[in-house]
N, C-alpha and C. Protein backbone atom coordinates (compact mmCIF):
# COMPACT_ATOMS: atom_id res chain seq x y z
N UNK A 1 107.36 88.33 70.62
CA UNK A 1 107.38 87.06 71.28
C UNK A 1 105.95 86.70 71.69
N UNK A 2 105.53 85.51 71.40
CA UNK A 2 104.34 84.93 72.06
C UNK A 2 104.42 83.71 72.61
N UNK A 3 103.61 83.27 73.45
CA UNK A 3 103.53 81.90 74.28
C UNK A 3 102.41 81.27 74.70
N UNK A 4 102.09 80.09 74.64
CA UNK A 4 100.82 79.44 74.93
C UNK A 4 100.97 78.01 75.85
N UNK A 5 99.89 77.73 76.25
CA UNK A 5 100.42 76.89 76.84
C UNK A 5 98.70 76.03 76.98
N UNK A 6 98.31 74.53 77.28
CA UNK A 6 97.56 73.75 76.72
C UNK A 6 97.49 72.69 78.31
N UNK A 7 96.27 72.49 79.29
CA UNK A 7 95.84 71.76 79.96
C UNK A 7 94.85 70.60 79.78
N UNK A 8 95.15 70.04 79.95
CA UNK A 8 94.16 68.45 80.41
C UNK A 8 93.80 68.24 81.55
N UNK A 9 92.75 68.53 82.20
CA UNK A 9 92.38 68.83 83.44
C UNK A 9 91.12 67.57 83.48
N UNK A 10 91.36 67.57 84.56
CA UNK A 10 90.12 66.38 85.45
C UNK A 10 88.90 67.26 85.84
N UNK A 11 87.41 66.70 85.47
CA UNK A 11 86.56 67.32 85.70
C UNK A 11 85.98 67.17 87.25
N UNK A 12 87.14 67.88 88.13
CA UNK A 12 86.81 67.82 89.49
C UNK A 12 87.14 69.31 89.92
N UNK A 13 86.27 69.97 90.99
CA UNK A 13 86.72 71.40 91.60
C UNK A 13 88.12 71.82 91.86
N UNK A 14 88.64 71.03 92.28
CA UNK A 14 90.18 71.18 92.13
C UNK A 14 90.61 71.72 91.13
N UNK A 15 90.17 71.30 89.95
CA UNK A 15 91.31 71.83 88.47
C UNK A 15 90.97 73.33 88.39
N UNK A 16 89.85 74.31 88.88
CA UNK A 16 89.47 75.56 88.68
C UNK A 16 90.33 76.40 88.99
N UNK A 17 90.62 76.39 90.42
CA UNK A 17 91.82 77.05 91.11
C UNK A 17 93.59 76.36 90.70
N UNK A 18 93.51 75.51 89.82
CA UNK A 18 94.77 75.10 89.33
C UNK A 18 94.95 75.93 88.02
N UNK A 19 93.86 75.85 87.20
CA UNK A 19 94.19 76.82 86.18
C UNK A 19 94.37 78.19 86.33
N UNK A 20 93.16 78.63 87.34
CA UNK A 20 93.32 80.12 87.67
C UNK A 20 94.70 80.49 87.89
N UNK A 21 95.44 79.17 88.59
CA UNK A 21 96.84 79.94 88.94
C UNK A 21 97.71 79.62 88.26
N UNK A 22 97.69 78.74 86.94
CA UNK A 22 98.67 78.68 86.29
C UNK A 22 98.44 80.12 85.37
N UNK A 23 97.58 80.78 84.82
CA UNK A 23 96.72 81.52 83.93
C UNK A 23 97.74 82.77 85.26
N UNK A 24 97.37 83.04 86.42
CA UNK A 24 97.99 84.21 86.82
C UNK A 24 99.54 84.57 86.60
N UNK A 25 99.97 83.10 87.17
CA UNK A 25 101.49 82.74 86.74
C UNK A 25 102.10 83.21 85.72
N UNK A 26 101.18 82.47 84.41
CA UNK A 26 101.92 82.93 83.12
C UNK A 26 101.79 84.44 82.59
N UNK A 27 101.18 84.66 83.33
CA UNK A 27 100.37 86.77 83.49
C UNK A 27 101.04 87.28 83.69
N UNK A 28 101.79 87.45 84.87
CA UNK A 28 102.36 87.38 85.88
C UNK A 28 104.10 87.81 85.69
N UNK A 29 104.47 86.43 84.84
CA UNK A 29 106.16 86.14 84.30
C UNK A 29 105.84 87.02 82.96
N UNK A 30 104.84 87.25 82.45
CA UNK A 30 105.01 87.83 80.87
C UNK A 30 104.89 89.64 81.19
N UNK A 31 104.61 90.05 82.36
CA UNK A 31 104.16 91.24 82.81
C UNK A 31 102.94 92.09 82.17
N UNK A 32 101.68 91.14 82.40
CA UNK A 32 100.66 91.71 81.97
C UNK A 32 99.96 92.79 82.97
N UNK A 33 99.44 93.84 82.64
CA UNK A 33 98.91 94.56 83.94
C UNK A 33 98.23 93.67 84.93
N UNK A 34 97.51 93.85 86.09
CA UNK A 34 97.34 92.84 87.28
C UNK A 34 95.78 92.97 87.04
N UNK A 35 95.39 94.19 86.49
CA UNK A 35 93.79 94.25 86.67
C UNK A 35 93.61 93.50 85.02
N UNK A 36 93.87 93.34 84.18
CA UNK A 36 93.81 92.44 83.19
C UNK A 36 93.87 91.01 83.31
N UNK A 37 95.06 90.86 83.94
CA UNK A 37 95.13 89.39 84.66
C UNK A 37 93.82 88.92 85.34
N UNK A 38 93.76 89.42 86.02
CA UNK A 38 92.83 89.50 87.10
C UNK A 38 91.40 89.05 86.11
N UNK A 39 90.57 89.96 85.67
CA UNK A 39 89.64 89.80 84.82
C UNK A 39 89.36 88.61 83.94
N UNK A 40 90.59 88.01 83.62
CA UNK A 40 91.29 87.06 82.64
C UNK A 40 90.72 85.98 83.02
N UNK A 41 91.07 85.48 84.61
CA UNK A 41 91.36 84.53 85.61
C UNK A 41 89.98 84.35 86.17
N UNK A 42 89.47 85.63 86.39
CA UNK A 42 88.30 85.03 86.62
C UNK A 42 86.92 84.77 85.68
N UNK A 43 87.52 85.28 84.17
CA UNK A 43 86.74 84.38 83.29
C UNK A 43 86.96 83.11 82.95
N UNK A 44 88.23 82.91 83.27
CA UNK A 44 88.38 81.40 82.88
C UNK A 44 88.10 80.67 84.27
N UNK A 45 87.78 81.03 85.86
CA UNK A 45 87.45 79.89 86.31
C UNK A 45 86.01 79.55 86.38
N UNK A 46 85.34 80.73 85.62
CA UNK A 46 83.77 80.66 85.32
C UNK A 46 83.68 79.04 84.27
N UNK A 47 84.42 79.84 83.23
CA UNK A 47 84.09 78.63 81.92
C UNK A 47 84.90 77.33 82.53
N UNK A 48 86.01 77.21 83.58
CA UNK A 48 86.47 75.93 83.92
C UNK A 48 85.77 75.24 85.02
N UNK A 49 84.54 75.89 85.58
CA UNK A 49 83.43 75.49 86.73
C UNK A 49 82.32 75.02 85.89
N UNK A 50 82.20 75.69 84.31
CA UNK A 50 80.66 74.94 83.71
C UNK A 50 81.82 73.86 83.44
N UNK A 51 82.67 73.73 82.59
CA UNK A 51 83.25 72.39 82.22
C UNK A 51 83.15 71.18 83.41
N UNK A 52 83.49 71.74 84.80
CA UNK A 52 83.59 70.52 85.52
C UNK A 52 81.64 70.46 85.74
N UNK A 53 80.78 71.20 86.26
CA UNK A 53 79.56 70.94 86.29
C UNK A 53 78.96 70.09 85.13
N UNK A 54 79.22 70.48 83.04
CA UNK A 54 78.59 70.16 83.16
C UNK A 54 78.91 69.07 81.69
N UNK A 55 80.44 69.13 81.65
CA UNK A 55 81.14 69.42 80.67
C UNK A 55 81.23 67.34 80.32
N UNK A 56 80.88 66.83 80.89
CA UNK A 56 81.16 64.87 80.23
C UNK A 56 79.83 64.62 80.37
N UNK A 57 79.67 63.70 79.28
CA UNK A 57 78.44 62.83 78.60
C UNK A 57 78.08 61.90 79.14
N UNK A 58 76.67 61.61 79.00
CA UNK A 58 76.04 60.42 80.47
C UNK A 58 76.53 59.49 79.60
N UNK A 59 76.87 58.72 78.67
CA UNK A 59 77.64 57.64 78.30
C UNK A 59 78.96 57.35 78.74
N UNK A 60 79.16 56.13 78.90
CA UNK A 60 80.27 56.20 79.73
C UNK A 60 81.05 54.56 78.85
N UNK A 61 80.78 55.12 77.55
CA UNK A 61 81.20 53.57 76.34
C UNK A 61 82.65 54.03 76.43
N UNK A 62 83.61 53.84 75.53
CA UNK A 62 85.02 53.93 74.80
C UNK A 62 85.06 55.29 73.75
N UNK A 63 85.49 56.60 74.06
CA UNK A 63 85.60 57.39 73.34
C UNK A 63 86.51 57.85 72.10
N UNK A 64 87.61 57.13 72.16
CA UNK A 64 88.87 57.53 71.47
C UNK A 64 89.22 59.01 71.76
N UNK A 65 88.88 59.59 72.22
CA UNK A 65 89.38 60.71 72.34
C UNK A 65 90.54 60.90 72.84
N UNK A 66 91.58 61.87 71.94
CA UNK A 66 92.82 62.16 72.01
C UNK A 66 93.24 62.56 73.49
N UNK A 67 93.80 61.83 74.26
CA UNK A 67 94.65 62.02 75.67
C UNK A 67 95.88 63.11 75.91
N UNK A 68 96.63 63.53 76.77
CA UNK A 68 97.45 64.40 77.05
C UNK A 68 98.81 63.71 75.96
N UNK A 69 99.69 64.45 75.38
CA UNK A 69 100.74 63.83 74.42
C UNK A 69 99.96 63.58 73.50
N UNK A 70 98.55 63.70 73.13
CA UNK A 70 97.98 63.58 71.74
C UNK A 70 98.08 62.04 71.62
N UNK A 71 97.69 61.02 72.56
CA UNK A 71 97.67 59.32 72.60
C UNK A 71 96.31 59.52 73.13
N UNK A 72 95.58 58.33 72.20
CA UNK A 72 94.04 58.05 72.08
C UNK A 72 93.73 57.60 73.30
N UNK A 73 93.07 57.37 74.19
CA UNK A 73 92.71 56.88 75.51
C UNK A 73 91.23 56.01 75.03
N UNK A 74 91.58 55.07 75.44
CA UNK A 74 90.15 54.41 74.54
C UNK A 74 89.48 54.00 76.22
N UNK A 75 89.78 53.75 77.21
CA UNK A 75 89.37 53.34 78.71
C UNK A 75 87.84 54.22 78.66
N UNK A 76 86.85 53.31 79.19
CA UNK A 76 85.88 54.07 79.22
C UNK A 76 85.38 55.03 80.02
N UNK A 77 85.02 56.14 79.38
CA UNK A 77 84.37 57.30 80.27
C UNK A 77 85.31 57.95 80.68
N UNK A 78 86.63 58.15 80.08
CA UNK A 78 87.77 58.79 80.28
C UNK A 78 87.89 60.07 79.95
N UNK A 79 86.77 60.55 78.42
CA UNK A 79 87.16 62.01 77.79
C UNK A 79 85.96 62.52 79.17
N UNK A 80 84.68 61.83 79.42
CA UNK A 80 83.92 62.35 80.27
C UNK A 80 84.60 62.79 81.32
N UNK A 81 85.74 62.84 81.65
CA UNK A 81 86.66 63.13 83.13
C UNK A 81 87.47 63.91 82.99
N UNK A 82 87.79 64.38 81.98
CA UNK A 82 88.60 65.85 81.16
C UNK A 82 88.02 66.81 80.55
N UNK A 83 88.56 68.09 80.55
CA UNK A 83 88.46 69.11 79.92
C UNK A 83 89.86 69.97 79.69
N UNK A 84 89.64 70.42 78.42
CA UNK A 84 91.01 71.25 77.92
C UNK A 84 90.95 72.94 77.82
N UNK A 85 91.95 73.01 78.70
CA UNK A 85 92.09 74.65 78.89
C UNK A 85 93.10 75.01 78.04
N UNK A 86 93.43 76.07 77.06
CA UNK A 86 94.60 76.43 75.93
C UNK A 86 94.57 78.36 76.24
N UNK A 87 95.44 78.41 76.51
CA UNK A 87 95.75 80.19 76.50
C UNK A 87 96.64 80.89 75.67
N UNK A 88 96.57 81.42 74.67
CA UNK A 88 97.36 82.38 74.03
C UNK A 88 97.73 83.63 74.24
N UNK A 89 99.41 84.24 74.44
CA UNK A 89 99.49 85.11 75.01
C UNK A 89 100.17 85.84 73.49
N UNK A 90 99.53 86.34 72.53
CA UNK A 90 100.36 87.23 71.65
C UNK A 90 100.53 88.40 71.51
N UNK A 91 101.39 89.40 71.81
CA UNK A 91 101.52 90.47 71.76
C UNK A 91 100.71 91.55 72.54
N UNK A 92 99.56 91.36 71.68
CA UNK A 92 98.59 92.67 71.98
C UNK A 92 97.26 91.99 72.44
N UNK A 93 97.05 90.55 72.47
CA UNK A 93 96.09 90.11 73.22
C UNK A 93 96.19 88.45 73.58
N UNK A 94 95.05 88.25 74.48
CA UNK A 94 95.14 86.73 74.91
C UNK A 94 93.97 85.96 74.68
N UNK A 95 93.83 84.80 74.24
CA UNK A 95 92.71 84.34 74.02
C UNK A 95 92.65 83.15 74.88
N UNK A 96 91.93 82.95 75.35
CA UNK A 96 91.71 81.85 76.34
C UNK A 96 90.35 80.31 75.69
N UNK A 97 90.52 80.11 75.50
CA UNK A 97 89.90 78.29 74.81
C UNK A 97 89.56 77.60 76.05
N UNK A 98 88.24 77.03 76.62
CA UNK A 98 87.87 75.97 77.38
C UNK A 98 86.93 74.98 76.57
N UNK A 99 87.76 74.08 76.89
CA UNK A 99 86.98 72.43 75.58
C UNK A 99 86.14 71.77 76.35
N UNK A 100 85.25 70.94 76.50
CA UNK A 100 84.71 69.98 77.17
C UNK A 100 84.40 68.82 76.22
N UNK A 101 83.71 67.56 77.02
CA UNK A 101 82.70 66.37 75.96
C UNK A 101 81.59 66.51 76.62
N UNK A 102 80.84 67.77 77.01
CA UNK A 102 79.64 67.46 77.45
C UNK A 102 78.35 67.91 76.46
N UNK A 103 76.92 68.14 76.76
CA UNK A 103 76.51 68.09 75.93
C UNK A 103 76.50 69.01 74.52
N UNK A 104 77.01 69.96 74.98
CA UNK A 104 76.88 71.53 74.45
C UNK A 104 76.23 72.41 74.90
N UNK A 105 76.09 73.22 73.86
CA UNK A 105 75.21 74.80 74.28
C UNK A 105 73.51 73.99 73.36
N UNK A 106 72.81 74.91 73.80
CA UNK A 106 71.93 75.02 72.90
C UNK A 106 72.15 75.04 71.52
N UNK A 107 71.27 74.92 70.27
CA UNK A 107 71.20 75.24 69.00
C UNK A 107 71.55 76.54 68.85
N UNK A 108 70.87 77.61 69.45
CA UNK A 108 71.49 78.98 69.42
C UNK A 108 71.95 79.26 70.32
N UNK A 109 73.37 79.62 69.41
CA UNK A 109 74.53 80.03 70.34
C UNK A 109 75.13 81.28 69.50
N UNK A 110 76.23 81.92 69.74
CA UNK A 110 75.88 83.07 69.67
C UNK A 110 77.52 83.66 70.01
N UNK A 111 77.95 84.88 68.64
CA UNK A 111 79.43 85.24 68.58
C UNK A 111 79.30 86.53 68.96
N UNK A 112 79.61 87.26 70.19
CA UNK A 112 79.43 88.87 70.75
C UNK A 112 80.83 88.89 71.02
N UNK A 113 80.39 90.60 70.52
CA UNK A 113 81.90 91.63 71.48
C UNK A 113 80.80 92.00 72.65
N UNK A 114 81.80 91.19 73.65
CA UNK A 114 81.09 91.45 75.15
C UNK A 114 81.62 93.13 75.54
N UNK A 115 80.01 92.74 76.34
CA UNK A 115 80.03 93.92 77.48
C UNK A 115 80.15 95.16 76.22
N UNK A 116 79.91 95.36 75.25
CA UNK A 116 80.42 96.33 74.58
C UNK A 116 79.32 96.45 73.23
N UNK A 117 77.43 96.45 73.19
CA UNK A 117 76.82 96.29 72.42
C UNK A 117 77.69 97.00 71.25
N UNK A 118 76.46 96.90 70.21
CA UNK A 118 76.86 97.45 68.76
C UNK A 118 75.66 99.10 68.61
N UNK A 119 76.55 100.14 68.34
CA UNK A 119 76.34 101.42 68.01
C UNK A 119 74.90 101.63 67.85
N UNK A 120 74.05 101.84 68.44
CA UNK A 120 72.54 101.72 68.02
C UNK A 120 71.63 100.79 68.03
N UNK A 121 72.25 100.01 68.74
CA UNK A 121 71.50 98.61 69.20
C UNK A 121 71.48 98.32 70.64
N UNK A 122 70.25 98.57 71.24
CA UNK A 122 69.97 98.02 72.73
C UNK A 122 70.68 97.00 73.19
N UNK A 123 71.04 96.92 74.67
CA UNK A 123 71.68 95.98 75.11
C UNK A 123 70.87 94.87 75.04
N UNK A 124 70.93 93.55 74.88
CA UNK A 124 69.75 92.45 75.06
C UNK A 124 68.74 92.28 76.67
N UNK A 125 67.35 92.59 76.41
CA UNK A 125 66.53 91.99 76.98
C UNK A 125 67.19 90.94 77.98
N UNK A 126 66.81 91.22 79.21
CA UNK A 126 66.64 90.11 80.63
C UNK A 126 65.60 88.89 80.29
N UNK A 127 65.16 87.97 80.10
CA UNK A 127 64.84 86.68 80.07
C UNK A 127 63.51 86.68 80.74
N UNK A 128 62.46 86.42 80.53
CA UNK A 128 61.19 86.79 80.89
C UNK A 128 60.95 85.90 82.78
N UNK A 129 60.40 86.44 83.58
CA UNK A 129 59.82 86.45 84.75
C UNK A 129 59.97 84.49 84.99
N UNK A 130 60.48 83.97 85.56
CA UNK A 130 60.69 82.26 85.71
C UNK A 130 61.51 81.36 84.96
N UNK A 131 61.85 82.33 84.23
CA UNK A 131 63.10 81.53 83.64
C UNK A 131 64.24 81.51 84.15
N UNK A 132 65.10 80.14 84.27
CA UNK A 132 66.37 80.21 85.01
C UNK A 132 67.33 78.87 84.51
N UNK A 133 68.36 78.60 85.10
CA UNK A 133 68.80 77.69 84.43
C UNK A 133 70.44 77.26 84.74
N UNK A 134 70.60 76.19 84.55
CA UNK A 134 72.38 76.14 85.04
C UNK A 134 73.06 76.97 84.62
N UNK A 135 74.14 76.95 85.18
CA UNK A 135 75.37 77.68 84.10
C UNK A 135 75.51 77.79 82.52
N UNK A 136 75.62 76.99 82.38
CA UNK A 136 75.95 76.76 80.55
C UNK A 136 74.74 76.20 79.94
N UNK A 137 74.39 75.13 80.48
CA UNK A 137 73.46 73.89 79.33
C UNK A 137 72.06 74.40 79.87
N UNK A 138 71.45 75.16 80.30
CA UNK A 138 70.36 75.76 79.78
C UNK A 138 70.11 77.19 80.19
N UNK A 139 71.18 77.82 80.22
CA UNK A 139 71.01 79.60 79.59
C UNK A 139 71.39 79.38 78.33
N UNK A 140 70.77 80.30 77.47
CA UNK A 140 71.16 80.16 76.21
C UNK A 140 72.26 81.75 76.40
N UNK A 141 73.70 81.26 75.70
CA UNK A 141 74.52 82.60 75.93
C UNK A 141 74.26 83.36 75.18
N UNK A 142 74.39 84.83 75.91
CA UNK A 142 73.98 85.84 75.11
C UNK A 142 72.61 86.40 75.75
N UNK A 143 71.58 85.42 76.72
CA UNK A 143 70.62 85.92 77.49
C UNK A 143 71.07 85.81 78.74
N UNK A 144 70.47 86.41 79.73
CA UNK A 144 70.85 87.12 80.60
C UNK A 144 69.96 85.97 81.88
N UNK A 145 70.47 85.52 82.86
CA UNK A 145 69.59 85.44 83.79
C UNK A 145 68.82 85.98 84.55
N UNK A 146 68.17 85.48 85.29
CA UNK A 146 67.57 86.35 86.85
C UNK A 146 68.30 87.08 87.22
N UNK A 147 68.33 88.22 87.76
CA UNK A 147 69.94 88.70 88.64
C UNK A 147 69.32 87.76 90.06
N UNK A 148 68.45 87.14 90.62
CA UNK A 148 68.55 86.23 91.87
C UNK A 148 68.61 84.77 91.52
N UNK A 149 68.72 84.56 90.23
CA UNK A 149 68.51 82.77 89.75
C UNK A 149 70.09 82.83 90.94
N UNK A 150 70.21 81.42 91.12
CA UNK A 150 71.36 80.77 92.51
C UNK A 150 72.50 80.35 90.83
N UNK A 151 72.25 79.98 89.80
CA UNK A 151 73.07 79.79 88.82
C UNK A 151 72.47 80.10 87.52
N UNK A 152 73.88 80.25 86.32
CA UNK A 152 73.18 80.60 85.44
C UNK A 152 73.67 82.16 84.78
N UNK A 153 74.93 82.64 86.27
CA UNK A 153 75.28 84.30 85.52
C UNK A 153 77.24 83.85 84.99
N UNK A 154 77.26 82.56 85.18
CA UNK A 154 78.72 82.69 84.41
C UNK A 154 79.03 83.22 83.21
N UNK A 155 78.42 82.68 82.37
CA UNK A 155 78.40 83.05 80.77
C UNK A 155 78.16 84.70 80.96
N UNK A 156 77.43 85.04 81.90
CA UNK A 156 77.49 86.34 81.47
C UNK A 156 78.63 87.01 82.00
N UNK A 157 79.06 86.82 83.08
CA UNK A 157 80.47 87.30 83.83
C UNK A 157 81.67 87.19 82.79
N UNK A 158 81.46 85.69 81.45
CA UNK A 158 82.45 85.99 81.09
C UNK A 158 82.24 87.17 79.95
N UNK A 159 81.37 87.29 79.18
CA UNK A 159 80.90 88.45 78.32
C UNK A 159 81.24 89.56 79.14
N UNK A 160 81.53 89.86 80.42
CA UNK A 160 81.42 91.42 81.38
C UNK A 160 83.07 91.44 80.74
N UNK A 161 84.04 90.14 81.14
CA UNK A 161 84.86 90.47 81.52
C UNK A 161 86.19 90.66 80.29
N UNK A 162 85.67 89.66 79.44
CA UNK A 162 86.29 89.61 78.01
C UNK A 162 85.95 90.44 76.95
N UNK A 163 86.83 91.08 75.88
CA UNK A 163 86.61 92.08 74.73
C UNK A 163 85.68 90.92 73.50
N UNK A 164 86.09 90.02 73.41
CA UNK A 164 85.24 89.09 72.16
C UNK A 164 84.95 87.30 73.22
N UNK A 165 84.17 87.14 72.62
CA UNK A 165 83.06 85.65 73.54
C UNK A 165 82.77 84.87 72.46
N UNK A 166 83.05 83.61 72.24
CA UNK A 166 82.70 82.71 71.35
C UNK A 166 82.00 81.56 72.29
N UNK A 167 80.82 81.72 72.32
CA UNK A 167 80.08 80.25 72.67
C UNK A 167 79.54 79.47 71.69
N UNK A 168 80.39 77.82 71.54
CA UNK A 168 80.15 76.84 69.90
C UNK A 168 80.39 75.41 70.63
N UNK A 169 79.77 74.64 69.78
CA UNK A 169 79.83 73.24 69.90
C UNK A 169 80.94 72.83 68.75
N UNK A 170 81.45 71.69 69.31
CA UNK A 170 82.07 70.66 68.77
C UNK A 170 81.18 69.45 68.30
N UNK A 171 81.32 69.41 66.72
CA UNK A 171 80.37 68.32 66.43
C UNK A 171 80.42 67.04 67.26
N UNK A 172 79.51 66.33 67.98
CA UNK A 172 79.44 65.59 68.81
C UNK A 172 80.45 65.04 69.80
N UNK A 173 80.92 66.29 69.98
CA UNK A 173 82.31 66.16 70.87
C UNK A 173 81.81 67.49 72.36
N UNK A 174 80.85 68.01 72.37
CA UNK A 174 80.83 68.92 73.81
C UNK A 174 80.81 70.50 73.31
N UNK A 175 81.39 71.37 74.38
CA UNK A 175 81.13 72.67 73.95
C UNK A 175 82.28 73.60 74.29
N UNK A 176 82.26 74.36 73.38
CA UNK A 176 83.69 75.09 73.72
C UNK A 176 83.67 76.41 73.95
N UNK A 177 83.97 77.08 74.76
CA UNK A 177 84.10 78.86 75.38
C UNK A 177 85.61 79.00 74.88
N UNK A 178 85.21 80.42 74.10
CA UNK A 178 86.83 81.01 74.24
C UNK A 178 86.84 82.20 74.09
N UNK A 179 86.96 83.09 74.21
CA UNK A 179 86.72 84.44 74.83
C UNK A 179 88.49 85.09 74.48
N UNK A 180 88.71 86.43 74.22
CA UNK A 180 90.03 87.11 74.19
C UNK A 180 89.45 88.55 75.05
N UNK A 181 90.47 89.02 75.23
CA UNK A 181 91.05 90.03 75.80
C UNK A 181 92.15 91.18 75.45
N UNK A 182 92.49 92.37 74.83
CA UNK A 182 93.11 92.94 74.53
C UNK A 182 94.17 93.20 75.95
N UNK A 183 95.45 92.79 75.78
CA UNK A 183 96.61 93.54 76.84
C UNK A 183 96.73 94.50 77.17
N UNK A 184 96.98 94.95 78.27
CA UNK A 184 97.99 96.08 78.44
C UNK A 184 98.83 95.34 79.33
N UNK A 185 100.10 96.32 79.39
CA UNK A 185 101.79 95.75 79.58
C UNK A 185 102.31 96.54 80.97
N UNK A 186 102.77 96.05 81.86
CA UNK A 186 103.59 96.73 83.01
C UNK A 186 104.69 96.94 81.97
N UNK A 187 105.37 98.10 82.88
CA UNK A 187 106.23 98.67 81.82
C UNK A 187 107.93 97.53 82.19
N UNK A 188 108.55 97.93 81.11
CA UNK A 188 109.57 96.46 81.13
C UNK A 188 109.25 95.21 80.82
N UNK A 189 107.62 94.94 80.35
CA UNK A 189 107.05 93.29 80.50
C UNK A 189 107.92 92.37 79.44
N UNK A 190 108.09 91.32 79.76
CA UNK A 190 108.71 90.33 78.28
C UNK A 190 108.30 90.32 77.07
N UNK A 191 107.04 90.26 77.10
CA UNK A 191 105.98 90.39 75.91
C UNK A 191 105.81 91.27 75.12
N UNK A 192 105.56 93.06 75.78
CA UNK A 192 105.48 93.73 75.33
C UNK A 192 105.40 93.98 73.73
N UNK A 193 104.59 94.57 73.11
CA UNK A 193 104.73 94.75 71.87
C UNK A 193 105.30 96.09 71.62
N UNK A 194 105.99 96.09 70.41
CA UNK A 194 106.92 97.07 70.36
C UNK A 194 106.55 98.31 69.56
């Protein structure tokens, strides 16, 4: 058995702690362990805090962009006021999807198994002495901040906390985080794989 489930969220502080708890909820009813959950939840209210910081476009024309029920919303500056959260719960892992329309990532961006280098390869270099930067739109993911920059360590929190990290743009549509996680199961869970 698997289950997913797909948000349209308003790019206001509010929606962070709404997803976090729908995301525990559905954790929760499927009987995923709590320290998995847990980890889960708080990668996704990292990537659902850059979406509201930084996630809609200073244009504020007629987007067409597809609305909740998959109906075009043409009202202006409307996709700028959303972001889409999608979670997959299959079997043996969960993948979590955060969409935005903002500007993107940088040009280099960058596909890691977090927290988990490759066999003979140094962990990546800290970011040279004054460099710092928002959350998303100018760390480049995959480098590391200050450990005292005030922002700028989400992206990496979610690499700590997730098994695979996809940071990518949407051709002129914003930037998208989606990150998975391998399960483990309280015993009895619904999900369970067999």
């Amino acid at each position: 058995m698997s289950m997913w489930w797909s948000l349209h969220l308003r790019r206001e502080a509010a929606s962070v702690p709404l997803a976090r708890r729908f995301l525990l909820g559905t954790m929760e009813t499927a009987g995923v362990d709590p320290d998995i959950s847990y980890d889960l939840s708080v990668a996704l209210s990292e990537a659902c805090a850059n979406a509201v910081e930084h996630g809609g476009r200073p244009d504020t024309g007629a987007t067409g962009d597809a609305g909740p029920g998959g109906t075009v919303d043409e009202r202006p500056g409307q996709a700028n006021e959303q972001y889409r959260v999608t979670a997959y719960l299959d079997g043996e892992k969960c993948r979590i999807e955060v969409a935005d329309s903002g500007p993107g990532f940088p040009v280099r961006r960058t596909l890691r198994t977090a927290a988990h280098p490759s066999a003979g390869q140094p962990p990546e270099p800290h970011p040279p002495s004054g460099r710092s930067g928002s959350v998303a739109r100018g760390v480049v993911p995959g480098e590391h901040p200050q450990a005292l920059a005030e922002s700028g360590r989400g992206l990496c929190l979610i690499e700590e906390l997730a098994d695979h990290v996809h940071f990518g743009n949407r051709p002129g549509r914003g930037a998208v985080v989606s990150f998975d996680k391998v399960l483990k199961w309280r015993e009895g869970a619904l999900l369970m794989v067999s």
